[in-house]
Protein backbone atom coordinates (compact mmCIF):
# COMPACT_ATOMS: atom_id res chain seq x y z
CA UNK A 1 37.54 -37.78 121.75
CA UNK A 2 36.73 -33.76 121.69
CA UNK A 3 40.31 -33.10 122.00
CA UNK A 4 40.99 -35.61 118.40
CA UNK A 5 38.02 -33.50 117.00
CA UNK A 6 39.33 -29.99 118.53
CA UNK A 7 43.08 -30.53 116.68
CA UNK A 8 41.98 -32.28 113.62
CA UNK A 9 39.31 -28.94 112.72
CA UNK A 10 41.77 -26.55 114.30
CA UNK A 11 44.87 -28.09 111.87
CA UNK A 12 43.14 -28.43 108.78
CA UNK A 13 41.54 -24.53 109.81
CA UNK A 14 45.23 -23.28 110.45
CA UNK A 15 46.23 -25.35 106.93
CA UNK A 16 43.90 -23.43 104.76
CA UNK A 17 44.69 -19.78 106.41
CA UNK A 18 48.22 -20.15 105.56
CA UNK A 19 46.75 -21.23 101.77
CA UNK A 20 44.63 -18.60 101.70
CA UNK A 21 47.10 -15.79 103.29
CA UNK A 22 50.04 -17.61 100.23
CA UNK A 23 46.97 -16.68 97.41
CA UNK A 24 46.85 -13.41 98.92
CA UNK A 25 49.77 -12.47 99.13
CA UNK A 26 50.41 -13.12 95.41
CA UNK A 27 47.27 -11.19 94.12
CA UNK A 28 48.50 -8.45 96.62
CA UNK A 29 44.89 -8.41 98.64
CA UNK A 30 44.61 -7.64 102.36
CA UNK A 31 46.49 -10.49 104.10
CA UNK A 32 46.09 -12.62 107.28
CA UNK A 33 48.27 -11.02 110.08
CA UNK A 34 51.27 -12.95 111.08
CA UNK A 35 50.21 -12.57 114.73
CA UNK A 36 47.10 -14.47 113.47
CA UNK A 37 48.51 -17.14 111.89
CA UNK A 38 50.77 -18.08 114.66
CA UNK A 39 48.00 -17.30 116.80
CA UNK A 40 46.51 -20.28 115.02
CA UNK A 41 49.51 -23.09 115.53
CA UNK A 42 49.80 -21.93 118.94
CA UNK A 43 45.98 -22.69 119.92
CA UNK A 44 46.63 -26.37 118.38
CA UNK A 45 47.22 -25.83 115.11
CA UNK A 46 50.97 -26.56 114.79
CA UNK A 47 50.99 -29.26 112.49
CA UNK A 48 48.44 -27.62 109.84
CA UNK A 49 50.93 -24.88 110.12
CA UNK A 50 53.81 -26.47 109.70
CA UNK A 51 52.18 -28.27 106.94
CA UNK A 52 51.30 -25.04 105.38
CA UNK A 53 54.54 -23.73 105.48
CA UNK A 54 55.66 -26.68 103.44
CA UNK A 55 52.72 -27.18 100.44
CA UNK A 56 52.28 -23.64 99.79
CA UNK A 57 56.04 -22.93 100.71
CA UNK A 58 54.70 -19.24 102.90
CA UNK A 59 56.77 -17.81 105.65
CA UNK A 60 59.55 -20.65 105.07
CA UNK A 61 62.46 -17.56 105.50
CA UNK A 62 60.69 -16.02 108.67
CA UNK A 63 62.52 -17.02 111.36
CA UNK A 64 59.78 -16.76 113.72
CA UNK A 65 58.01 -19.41 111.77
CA UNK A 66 60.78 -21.30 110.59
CA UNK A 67 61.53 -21.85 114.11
CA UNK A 68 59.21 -21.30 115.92
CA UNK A 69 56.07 -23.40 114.45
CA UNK A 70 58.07 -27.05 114.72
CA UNK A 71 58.98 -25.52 118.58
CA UNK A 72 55.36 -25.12 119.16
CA UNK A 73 54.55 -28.52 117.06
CA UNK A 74 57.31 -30.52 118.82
CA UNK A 75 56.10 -28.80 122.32
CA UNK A 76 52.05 -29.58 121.34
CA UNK A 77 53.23 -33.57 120.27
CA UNK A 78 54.57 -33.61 124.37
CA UNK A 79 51.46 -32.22 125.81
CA UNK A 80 49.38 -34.51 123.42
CA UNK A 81 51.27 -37.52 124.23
CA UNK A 82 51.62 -36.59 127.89
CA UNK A 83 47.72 -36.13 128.30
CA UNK A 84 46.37 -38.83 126.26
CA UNK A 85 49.29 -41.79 127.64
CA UNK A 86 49.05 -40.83 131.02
């Protein structure tokens, strides 16, 4: 149950950084670090990242995000289902 809680605050978390960093971005403000925002999918947040990348369409033609946040999301799903079926 606190691992349901831990991804579910960590993804929607992750979602609204890569909002925020998009808004940012446009009104040319200090951004979000790339390190930080796949800092963020890595700890859990893979899906809200992914997500992210698709709504606000942010960091689509980075190749480490384009490829590397479904790796990480695809990689998480695994560990997820291996913990919680096992």
């Amino acid at each position: 149950m606190i691992l349901y809680w831990y991804l579910l605050i960590i993804n929607v978390f992750t979602f609204v950084c890569y909002g925020l960093d998009k808004l940012k971005a446009k009104r040319n403000a200090r951004r979000i670090s790339e390190r930080a925002l796949l800092l963020l999918a890595l700890v859990g947040g893979s899906v809200g990242a992914w997500l992210g990348m698709l709504v606000w369409r942010h960091k689509t033609k980075h190749a480490m995000f384009s490829i590397g946040v479904p790796v990480m999301l695809l990689l998480q799903a695994a560990l997820y289902w291996w913990i919680t079926v096992r």
